[in-house]
C-alpha atoms as a PDB file:
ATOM      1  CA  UNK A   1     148.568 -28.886  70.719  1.00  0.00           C
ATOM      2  CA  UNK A   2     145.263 -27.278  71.635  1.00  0.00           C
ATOM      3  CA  UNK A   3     142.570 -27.166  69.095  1.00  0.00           C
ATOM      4  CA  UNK A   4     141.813 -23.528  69.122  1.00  0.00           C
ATOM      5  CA  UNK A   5     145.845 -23.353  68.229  1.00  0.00           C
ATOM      6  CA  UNK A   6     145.431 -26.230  65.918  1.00  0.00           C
ATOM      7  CA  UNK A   7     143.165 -24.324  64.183  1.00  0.00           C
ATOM      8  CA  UNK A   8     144.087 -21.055  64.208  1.00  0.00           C
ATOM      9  CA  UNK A   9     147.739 -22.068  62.728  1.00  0.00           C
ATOM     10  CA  UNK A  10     146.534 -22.129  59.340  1.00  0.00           C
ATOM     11  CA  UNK A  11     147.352 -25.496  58.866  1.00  0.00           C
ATOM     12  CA  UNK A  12     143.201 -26.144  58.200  1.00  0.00           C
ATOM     13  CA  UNK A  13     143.425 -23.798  55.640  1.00  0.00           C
ATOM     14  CA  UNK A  14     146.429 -24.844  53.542  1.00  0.00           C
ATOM     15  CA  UNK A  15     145.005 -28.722  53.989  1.00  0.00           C
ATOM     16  CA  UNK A  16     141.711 -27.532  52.063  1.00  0.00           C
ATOM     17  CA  UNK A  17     143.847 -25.454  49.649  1.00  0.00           C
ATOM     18  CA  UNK A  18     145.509 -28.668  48.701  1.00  0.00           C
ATOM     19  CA  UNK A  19     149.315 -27.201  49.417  1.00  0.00           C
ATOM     20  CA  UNK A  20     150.335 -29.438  52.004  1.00  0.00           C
ATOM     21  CA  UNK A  21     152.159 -32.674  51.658  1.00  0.00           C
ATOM     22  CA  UNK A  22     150.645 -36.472  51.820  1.00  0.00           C
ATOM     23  CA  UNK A  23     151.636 -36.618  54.988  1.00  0.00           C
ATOM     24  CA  UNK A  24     150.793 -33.467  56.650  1.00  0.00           C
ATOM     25  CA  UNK A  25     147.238 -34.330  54.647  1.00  0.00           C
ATOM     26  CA  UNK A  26     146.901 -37.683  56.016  1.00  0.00           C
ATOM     27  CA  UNK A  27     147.481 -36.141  59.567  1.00  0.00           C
ATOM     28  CA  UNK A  28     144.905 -33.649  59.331  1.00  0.00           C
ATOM     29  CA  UNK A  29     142.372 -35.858  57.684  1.00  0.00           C
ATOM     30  CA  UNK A  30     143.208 -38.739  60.840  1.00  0.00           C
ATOM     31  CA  UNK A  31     141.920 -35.116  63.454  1.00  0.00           C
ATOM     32  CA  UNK A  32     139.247 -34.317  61.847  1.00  0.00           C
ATOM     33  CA  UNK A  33     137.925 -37.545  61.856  1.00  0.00           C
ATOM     34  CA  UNK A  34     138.229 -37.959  65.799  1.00  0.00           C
ATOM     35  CA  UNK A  35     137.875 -34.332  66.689  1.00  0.00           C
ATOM     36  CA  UNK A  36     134.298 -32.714  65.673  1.00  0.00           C
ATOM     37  CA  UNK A  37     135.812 -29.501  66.432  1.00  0.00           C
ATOM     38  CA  UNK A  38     138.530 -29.827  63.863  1.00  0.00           C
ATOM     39  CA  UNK A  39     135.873 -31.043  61.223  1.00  0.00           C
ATOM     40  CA  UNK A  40     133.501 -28.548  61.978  1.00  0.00           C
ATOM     41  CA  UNK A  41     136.077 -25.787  61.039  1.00  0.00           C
ATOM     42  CA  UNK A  42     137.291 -27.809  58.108  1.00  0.00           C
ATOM     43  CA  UNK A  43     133.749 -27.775  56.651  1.00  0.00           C
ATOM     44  CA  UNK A  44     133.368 -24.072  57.396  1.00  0.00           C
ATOM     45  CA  UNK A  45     136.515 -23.376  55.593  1.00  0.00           C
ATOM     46  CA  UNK A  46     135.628 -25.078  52.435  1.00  0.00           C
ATOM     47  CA  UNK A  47     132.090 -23.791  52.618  1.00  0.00           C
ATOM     48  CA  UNK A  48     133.300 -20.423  52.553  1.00  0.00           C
ATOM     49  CA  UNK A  49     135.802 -20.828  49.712  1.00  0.00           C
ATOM     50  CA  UNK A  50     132.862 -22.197  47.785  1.00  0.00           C
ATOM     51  CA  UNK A  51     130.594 -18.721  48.665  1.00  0.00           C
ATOM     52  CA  UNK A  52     134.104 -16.545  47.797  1.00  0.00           C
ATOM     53  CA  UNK A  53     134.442 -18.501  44.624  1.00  0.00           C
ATOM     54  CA  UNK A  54     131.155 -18.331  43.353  1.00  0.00           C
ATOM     55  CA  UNK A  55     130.904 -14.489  44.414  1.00  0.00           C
ATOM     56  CA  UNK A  56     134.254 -13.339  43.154  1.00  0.00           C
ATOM     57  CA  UNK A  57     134.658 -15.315  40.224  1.00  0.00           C
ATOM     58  CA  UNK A  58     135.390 -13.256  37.694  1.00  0.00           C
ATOM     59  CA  UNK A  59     138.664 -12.175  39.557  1.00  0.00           C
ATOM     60  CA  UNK A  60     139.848 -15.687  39.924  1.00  0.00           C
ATOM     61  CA  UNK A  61     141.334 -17.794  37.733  1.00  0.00           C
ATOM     62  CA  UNK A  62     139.366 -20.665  36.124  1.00  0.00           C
ATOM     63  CA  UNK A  63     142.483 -22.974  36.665  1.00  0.00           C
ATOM     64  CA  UNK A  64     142.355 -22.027  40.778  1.00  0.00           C
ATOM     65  CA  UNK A  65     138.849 -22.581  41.318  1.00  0.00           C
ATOM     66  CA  UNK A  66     138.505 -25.874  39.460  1.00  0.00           C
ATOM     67  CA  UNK A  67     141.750 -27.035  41.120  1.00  0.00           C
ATOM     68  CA  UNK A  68     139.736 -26.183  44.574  1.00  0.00           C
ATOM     69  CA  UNK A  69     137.074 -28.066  43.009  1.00  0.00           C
ATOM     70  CA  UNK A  70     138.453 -31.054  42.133  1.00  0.00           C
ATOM     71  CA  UNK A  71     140.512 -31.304  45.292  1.00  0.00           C
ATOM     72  CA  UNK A  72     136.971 -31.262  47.952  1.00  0.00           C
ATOM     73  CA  UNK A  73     135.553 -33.366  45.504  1.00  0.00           C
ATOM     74  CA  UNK A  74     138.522 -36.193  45.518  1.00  0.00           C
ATOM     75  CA  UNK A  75     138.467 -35.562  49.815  1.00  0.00           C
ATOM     76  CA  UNK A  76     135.035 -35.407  50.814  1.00  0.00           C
ATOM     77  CA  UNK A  77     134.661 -34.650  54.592  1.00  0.00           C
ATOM     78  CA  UNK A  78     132.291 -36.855  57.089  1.00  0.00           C
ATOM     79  CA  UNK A  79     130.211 -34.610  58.622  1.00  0.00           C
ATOM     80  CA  UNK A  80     129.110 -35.986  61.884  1.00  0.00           C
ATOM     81  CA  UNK A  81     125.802 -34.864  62.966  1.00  0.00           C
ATOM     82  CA  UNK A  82     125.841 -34.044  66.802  1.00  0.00           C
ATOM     83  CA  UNK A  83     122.882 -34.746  69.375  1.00  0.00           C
ATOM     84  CA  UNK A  84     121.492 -31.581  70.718  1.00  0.00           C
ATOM     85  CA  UNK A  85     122.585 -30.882  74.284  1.00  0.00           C
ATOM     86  CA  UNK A  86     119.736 -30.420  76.683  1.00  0.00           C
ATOM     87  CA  UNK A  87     120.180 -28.083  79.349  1.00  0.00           C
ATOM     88  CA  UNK A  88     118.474 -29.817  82.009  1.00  0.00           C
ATOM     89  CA  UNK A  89     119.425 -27.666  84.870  1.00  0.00           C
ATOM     90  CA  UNK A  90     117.828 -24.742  82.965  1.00  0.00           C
ATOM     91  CA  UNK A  91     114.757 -27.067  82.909  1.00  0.00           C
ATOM     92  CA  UNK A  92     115.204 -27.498  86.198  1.00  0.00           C
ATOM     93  CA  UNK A  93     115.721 -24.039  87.379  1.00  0.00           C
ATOM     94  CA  UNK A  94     112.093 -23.400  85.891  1.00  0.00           C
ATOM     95  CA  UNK A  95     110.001 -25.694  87.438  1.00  0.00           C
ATOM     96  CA  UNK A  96     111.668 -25.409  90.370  1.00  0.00           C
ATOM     97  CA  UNK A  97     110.867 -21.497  90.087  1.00  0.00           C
ATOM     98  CA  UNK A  98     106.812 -22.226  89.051  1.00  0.00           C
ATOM     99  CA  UNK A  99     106.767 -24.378  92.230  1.00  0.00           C
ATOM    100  CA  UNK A 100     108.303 -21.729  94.373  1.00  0.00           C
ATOM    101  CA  UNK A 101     105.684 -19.314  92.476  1.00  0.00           C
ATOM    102  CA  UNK A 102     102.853 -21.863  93.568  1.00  0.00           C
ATOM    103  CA  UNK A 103     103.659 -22.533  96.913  1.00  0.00           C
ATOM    104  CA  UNK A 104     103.922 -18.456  97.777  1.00  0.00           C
ATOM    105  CA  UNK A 105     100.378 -18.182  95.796  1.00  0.00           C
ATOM    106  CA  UNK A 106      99.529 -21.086  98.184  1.00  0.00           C
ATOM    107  CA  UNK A 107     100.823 -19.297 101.578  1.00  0.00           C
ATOM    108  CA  UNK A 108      98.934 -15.907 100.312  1.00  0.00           C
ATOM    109  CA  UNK A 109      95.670 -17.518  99.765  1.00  0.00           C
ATOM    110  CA  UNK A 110      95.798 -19.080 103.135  1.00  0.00           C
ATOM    111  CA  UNK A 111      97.057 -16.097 105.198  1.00  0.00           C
ATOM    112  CA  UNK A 112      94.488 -14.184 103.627  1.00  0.00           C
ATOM    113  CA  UNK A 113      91.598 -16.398 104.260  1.00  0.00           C
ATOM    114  CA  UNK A 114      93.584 -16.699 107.974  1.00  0.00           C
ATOM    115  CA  UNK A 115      93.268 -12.777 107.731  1.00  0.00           C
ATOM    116  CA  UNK A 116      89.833 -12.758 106.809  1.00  0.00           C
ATOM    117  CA  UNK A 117      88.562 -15.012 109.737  1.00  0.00           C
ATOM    118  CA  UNK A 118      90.510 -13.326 111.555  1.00  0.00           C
ATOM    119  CA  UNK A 119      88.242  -9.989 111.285  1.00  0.00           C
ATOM    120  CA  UNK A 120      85.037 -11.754 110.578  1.00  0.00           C
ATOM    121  CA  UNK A 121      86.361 -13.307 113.940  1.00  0.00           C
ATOM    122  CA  UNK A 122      86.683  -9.783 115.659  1.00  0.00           C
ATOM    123  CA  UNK A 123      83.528  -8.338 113.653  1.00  0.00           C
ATOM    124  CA  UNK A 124      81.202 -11.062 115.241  1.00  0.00           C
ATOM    125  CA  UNK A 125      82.834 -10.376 119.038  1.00  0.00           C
ATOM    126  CA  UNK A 126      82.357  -6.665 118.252  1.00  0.00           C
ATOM    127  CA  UNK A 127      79.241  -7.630 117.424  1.00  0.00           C
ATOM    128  CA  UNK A 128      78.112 -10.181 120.614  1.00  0.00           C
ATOM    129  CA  UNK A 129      79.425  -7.180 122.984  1.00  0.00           C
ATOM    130  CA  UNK A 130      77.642  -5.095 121.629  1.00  0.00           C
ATOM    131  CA  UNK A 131      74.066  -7.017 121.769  1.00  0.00           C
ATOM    132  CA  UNK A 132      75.889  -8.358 125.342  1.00  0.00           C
ATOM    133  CA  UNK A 133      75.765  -4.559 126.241  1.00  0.00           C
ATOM    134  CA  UNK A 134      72.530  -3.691 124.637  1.00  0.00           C
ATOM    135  CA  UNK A 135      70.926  -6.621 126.981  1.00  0.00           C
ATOM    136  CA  UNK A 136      72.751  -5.838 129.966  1.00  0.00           C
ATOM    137  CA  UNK A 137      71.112  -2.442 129.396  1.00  0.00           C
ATOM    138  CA  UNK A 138      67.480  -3.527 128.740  1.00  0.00           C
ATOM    139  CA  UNK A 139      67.874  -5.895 131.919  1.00  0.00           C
ATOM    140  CA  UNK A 140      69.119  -3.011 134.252  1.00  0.00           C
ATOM    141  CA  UNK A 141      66.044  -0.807 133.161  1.00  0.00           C
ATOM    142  CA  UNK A 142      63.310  -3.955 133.471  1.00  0.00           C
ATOM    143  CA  UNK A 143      64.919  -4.033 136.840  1.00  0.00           C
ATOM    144  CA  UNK A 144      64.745  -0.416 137.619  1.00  0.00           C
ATOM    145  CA  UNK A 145      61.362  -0.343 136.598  1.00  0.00           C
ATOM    146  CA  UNK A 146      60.224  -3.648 138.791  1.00  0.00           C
ATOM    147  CA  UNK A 147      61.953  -1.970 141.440  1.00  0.00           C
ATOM    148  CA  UNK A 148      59.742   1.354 140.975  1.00  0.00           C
ATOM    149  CA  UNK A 149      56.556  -0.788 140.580  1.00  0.00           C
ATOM    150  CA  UNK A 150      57.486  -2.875 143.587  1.00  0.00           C
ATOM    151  CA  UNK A 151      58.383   0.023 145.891  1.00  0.00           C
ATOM    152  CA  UNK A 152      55.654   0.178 148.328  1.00  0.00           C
ATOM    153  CA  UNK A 153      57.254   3.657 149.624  1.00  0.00           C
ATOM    154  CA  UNK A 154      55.773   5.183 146.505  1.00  0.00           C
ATOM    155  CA  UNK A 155      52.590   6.534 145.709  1.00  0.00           C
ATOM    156  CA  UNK A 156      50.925   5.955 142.416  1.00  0.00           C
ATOM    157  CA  UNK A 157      48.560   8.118 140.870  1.00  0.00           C
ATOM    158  CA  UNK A 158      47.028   6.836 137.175  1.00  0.00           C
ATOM    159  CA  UNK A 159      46.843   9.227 134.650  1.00  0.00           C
ATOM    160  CA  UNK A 160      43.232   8.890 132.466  1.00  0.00           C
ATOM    161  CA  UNK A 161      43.456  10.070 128.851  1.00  0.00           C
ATOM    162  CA  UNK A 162      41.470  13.440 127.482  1.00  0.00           C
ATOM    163  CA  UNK A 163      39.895  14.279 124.830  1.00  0.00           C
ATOM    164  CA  UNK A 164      42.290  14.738 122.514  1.00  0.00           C
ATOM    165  CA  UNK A 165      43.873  10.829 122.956  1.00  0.00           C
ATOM    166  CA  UNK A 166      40.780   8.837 125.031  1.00  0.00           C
ATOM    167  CA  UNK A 167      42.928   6.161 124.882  1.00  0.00           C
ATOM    168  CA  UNK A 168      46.130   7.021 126.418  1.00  0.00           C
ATOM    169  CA  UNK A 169      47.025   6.359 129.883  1.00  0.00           C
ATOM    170  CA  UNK A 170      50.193   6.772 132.145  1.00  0.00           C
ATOM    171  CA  UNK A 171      50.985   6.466 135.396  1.00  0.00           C
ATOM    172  CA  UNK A 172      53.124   8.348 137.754  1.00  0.00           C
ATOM    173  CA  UNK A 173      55.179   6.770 140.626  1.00  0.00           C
ATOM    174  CA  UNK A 174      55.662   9.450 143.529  1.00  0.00           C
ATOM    175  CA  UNK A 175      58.419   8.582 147.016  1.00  0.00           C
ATOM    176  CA  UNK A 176      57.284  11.908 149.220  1.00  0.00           C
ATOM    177  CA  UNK A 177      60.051  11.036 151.142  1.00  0.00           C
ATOM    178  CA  UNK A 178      62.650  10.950 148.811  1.00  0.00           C
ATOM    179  CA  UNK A 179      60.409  13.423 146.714  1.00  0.00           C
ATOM    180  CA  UNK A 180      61.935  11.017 143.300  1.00  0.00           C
ATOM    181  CA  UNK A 181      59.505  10.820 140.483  1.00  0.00           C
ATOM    182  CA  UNK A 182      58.974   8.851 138.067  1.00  0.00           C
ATOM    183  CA  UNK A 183      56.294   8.240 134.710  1.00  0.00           C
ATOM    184  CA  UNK A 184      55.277   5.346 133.248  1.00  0.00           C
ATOM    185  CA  UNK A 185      54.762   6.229 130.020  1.00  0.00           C
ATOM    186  CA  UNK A 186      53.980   3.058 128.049  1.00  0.00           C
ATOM    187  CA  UNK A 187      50.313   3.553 127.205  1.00  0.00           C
ATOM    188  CA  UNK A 188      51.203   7.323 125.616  1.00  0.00           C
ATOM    189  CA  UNK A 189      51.607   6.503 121.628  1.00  0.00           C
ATOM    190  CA  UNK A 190      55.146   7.853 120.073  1.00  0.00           C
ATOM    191  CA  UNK A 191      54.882  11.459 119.780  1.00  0.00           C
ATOM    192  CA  UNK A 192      55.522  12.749 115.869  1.00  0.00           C
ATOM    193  CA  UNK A 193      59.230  14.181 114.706  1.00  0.00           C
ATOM    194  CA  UNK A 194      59.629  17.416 116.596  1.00  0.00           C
ATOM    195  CA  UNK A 195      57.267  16.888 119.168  1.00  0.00           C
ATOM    196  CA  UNK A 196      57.859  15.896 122.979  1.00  0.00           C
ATOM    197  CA  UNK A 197      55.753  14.803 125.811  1.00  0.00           C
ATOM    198  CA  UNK A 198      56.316  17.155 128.918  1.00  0.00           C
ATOM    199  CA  UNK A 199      54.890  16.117 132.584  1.00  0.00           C
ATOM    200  CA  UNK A 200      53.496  19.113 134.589  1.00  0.00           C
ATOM    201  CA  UNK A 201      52.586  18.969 138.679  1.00  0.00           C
ATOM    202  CA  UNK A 202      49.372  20.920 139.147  1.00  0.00           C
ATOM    203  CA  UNK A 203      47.608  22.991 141.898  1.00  0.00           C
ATOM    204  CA  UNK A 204      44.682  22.937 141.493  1.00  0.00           C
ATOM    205  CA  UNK A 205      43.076  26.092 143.144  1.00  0.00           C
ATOM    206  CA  UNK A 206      44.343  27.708 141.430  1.00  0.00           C
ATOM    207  CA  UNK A 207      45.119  25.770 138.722  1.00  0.00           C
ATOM    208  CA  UNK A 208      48.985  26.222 138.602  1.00  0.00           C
ATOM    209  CA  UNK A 209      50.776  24.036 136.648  1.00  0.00           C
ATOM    210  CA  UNK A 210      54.870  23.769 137.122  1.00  0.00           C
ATOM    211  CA  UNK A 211      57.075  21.641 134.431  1.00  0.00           C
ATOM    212  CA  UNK A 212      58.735  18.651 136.271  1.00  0.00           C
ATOM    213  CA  UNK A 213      60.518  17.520 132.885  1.00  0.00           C
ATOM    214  CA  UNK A 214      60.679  16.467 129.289  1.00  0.00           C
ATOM    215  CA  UNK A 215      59.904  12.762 127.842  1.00  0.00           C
ATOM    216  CA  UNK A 216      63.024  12.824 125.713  1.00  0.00           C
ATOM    217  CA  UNK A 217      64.361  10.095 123.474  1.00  0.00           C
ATOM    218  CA  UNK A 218      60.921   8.676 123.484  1.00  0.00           C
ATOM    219  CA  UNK A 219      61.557   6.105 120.744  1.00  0.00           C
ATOM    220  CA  UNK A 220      65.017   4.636 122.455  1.00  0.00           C
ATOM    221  CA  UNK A 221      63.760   4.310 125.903  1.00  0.00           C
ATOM    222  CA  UNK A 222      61.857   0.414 125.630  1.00  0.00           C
ATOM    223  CA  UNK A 223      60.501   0.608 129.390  1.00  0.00           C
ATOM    224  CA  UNK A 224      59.252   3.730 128.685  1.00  0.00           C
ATOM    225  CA  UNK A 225      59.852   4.735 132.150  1.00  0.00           C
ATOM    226  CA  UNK A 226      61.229   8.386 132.562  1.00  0.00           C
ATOM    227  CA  UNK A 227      62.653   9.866 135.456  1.00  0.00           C
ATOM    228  CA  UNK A 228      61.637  13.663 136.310  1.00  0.00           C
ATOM    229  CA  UNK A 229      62.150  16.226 138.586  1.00  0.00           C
ATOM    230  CA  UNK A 230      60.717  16.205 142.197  1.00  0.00           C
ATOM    231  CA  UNK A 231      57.871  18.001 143.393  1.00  0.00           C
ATOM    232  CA  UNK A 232      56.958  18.670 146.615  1.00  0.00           C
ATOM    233  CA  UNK A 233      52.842  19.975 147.026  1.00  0.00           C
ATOM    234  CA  UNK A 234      51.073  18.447 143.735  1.00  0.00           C
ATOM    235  CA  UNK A 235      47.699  17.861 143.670  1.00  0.00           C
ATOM    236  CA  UNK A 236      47.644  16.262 140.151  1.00  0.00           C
ATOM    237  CA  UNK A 237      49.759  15.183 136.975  1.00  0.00           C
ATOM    238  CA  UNK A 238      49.198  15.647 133.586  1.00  0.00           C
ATOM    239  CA  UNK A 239      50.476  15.275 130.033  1.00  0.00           C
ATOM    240  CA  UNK A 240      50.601  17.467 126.947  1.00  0.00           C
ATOM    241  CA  UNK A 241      52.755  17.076 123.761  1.00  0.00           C
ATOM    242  CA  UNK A 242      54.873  20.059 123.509  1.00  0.00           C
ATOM    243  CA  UNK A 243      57.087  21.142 120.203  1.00  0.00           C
ATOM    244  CA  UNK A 244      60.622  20.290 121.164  1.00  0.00           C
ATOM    245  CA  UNK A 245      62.478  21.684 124.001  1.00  0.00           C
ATOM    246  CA  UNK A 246      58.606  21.754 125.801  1.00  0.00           C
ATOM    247  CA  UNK A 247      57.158  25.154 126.500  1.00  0.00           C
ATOM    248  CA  UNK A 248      56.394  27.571 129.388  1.00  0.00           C
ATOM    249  CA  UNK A 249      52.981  26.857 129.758  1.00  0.00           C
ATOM    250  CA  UNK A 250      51.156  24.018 129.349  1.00  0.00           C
ATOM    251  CA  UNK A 251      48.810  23.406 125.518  1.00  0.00           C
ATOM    252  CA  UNK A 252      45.895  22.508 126.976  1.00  0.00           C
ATOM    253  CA  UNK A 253      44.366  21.861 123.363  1.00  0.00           C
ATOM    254  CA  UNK A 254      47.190  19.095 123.585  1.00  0.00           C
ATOM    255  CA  UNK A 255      46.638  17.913 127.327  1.00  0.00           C
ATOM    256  CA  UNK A 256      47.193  13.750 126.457  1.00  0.00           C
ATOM    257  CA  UNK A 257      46.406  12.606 130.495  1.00  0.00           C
ATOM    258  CA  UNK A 258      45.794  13.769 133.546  1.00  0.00           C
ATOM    259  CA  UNK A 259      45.095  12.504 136.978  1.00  0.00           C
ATOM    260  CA  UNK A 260      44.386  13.283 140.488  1.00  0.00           C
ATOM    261  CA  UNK A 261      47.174  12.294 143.543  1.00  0.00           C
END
């Protein structure tokens, strides 16, 4: 027989009641010694007829309850204490989860510093194309302008600085052939915010001055050599600093150099 049908045939329950025979008590007294299961109830049986006794005695008879009495003292049960079971797969299950959780913090911190060298990576080549760019740039116009300088095709004529900048100088570089122009403008000083240089050819009797272009970008351009229009029958350069956009005529209270071809 099972124990669960053991146990719930009543049997337990008559054997702590004292109403079965010296047989039937021996039996059940030889199971719950090698069954736990079988004790365990036993002991749960007579602890509860000791709580209903003691709770409901006045409705019992004195003769019943020290009959019960008498009969767990005369059969005390063993109780067998039982070892705590140890789930060691739960254990298991945990650490095994906090190394999972380690190793994917692990992986994240290392594809993110893979990410970010990644884009300092791409940040710094940005970067070197840029300044790769910027120097191509710069060593185009130092050509440009060693080519202009070196081009014994065209005519220079210096430009001396007036009165209102003694000290400024430019020179123009002239191909009548080609009728290209160009202006050295490094000895001019920056011109201030909303200001521009503009380069006029001159006639000079009469004086009749003609607006061959604009010094724009002034600040950006490092050779500070400017390309400007052509002119075909000038008899002299010269200089002034203009508000921006340059003007019609020339302000001669702002004439910077001038010279004669």
């Amino acid at each position: 027989m099972e124990n669960k049908e053991y146990i719930e045939s009543g049997i337990l329950e008559l054997y702590v009641y004292g109403l079965l025979s010296e047989t039937e008590n021996e039996e059940v007294s030889t199971m719950a010694k090698n069954n736990p299961e079988i004790n365990e109830e036993i002991i749960a049986i007579e602890k509860a007829i000791v709580s209903l006794s003691s709770s409901f005695a006045p409705f019992h008879s004195v003769e019943n309850y020290e009959k019960i009495k008498a009969k767990l003292e005369l059969n005390p049960t063993k109780v067998i204490e039982m070892e705590p079971t140890r789930n060691w797969s739960q254990y298991i299950g945990w650490a095994a989860a906090i190394l999972l959780l380690v190793g994917i913090g692990y992986q994240y911190n290392q594809l993110e510093q893979t990410n970010n060298q990644v884009v300092n990576a791409t940040t710094e080549k940005a970067k070197m194309e840029k300044e790769l760019n910027q120097l191509e740039l710069k060593n185009k116009a130092s050509e440009t302008s060693l080519a202009i300088v070196r081009d014994t095709k065209n005519t220079v004529v210096p430009l001396g600085g007036q009165a209102v900048a003694p000290e400024s100088s430019a020179k123009v570089y002239w191909n009548k052939e080609t009728q290209v122009v160009y202006v050295d403008a490094a000895g001019l000083p920056e011109p201030p915010k909303g200001m521009v240089y503009q380069v006029w050819a001159l006639k000079l009797n009469p004086l009749t001055p003609t607006s061959i272009g604009l010094l724009d970008n002034f600040d950006k351009n490092e050779q500070r050599m400017f390309a400007v229009s052509g002119t075909g029958d000038a008899e002299a350069f010269g200089i002034t600093l203009e508000p921006a956009g340059g003007s019609l005529t020339p302000t001669m209270e702002q004439l910077y150099t001038l010279g004669k071809v």
